[in-house]
N, C-alpha and C. Protein backbone atom coordinates (compact mmCIF):
# COMPACT_ATOMS: atom_id res chain seq x y z
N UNK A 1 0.85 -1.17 0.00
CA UNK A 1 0.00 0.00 0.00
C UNK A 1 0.90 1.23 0.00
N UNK A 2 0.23 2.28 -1.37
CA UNK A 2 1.37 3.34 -1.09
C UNK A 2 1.71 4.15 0.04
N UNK A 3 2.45 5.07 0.47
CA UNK A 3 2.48 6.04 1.91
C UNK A 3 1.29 7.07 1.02
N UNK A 4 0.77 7.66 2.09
CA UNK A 4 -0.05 8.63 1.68
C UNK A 4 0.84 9.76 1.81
N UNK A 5 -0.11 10.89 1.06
CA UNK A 5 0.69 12.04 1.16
C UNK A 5 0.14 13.38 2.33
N UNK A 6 0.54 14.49 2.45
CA UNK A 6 -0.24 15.09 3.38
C UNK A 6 -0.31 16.53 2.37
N UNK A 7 -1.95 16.41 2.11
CA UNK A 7 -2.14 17.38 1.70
C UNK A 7 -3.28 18.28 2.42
N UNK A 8 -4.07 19.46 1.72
CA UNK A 8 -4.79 20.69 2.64
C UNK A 8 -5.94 20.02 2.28
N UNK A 9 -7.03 20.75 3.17
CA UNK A 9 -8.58 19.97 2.94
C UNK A 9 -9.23 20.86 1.25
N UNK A 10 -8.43 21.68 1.00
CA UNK A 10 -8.82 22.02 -0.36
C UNK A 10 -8.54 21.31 -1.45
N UNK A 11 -7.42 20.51 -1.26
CA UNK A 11 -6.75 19.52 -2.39
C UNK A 11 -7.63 18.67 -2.05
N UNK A 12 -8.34 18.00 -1.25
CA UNK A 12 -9.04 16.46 -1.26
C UNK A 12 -10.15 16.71 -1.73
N UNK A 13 -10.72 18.21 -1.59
CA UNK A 13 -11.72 18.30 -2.08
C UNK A 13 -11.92 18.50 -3.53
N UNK A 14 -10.84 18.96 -3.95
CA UNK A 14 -10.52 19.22 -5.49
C UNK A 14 -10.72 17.60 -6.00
N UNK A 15 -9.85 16.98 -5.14
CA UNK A 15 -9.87 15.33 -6.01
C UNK A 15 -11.14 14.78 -6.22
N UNK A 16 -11.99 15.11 -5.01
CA UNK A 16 -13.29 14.12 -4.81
C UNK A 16 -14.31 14.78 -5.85
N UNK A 17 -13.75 16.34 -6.21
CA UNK A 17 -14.99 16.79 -6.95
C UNK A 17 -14.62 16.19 -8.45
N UNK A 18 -13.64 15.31 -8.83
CA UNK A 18 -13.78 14.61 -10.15
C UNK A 18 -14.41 13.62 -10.09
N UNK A 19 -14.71 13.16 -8.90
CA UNK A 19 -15.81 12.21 -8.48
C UNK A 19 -17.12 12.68 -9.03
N UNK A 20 -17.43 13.92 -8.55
CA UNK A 20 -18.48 14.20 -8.95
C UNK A 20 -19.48 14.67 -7.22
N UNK A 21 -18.81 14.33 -6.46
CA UNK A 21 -18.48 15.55 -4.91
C UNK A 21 -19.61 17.17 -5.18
N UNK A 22 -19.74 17.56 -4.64
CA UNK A 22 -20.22 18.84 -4.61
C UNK A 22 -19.84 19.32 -3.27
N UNK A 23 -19.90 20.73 -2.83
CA UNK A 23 -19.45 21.59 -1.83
C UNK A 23 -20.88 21.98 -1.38
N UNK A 24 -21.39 21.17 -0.63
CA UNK A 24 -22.99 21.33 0.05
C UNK A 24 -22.57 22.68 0.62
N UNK A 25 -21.76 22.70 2.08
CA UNK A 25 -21.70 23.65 2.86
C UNK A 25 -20.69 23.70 3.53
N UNK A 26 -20.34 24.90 4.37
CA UNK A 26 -19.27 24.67 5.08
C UNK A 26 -19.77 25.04 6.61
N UNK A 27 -19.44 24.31 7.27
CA UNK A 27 -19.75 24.46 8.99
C UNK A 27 -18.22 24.71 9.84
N UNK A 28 -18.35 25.85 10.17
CA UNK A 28 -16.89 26.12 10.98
C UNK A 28 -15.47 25.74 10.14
N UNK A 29 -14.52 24.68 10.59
CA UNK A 29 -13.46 24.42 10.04
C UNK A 29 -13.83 23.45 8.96
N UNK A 30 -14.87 22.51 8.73
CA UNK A 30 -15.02 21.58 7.75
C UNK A 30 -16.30 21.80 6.70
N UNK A 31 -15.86 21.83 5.78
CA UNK A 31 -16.16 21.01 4.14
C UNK A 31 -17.10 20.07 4.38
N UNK A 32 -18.27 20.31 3.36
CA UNK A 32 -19.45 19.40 3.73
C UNK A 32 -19.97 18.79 1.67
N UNK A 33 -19.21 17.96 1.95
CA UNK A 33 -18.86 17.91 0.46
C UNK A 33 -20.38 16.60 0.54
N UNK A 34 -21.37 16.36 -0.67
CA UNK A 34 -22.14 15.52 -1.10
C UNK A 34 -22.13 15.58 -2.77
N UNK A 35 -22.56 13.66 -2.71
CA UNK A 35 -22.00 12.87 -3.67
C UNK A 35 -23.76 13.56 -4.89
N UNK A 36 -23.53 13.82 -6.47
CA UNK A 36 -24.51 13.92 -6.56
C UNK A 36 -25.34 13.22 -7.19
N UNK A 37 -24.30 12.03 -7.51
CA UNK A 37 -25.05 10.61 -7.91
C UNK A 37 -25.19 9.40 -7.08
N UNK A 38 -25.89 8.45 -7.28
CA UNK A 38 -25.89 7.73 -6.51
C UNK A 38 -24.65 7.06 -6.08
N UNK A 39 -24.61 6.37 -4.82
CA UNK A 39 -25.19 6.08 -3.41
C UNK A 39 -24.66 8.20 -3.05
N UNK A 40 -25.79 8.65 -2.54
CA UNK A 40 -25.59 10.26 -2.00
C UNK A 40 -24.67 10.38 -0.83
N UNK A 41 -23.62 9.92 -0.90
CA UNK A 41 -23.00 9.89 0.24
C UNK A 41 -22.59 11.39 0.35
N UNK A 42 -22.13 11.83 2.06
CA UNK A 42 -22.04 12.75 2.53
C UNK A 42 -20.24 12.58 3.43
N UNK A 43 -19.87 13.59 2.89
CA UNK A 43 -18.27 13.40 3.61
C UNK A 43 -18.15 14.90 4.26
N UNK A 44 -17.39 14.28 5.22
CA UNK A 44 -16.52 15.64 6.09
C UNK A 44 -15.26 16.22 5.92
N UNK A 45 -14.77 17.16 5.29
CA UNK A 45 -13.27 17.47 4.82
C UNK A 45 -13.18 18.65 6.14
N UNK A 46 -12.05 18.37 6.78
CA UNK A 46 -10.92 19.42 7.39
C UNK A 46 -10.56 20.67 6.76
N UNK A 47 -10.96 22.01 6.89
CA UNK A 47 -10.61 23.01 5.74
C UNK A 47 -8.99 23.19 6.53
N UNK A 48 -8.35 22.04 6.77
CA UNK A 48 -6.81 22.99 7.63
C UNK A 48 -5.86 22.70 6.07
N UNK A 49 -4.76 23.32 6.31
CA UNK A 49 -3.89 23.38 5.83
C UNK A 49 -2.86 21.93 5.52
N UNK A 50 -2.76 21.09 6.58
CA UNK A 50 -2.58 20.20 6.46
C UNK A 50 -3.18 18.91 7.03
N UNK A 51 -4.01 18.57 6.77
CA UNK A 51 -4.87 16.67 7.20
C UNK A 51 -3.78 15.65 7.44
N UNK A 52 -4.55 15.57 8.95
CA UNK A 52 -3.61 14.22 9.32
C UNK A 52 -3.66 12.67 8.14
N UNK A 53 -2.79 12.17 7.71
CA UNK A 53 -3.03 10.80 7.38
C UNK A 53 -4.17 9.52 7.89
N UNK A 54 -4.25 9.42 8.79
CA UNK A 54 -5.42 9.23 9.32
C UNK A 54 -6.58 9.62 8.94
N UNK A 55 -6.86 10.58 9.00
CA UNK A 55 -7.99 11.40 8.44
C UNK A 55 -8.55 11.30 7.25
N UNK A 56 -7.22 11.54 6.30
CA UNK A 56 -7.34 11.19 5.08
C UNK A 56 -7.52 9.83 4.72
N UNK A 57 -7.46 8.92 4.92
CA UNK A 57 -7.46 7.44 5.19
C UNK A 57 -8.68 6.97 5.19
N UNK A 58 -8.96 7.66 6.08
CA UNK A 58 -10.65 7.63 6.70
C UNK A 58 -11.99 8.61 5.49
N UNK A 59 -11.08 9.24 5.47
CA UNK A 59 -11.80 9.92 4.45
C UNK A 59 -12.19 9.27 2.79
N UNK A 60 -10.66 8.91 2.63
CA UNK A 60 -11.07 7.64 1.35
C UNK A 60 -11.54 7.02 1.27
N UNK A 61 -11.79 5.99 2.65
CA UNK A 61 -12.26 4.60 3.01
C UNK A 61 -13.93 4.85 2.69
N UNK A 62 -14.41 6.38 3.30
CA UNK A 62 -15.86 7.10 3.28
C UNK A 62 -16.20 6.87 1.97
N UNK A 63 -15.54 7.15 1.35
CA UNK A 63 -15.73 7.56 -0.44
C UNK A 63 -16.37 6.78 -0.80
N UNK A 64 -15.62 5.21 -0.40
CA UNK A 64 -15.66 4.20 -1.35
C UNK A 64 -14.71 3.76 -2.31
N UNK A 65 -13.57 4.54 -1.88
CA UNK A 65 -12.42 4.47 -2.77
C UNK A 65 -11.44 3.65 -2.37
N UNK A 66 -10.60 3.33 -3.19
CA UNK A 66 -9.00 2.78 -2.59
C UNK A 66 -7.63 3.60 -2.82
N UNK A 67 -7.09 3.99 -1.90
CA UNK A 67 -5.94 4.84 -1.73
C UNK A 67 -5.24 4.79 -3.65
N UNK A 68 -4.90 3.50 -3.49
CA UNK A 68 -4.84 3.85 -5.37
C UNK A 68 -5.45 4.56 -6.15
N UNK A 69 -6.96 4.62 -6.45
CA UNK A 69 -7.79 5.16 -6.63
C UNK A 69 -7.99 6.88 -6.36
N UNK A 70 -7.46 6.93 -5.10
CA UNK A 70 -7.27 8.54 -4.91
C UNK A 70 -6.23 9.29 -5.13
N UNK A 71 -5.28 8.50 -4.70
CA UNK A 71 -3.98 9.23 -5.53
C UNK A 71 -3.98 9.67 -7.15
N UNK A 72 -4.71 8.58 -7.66
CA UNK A 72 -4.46 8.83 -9.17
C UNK A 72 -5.43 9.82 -9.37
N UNK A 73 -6.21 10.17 -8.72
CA UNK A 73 -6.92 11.68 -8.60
C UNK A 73 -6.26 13.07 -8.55
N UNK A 74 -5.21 12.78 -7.39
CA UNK A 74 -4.71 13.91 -6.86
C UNK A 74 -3.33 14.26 -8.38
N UNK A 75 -3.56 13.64 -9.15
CA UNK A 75 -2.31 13.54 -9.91
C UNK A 75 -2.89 14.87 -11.41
């Protein structure tokens, strides 16, 4: 499994919106990103500067994605 990388909650959100992601809302520090095709899933992005690995991890796993899968996003 590759190392992840550490990027800002604006870059993950950039990736997920080739998903097809939308920017519902923002509540305080986090990104309220929803899916606008089916399954409507609803994710939480960190607006910080830098996201723990963890987080991000967790955040992919939300997606439905595989770390492969997201990287080749962020590319």
């Amino acid at each position: 499994m590759p190392r992840l990388p550490v990027l800002s909650g604006r870059k993950i959100c950039q990736a997920l919106e080739k998903l097809g992601y939308k920017v519902d809302h923002q509540t305080g520090s986090h990104i309220i990103l929803r899916n606008v095709k089916p399954p409507y899933r609803r994710l939480s992005v960190p607006d910080h500067k830098e996201v723990a690995r963890g987080t991000l991890r967790s955040i992919i796993r939300q997606a439905g994605l595989t770390v492969e899968e997201f990287l080749s996003l962020t590319r």
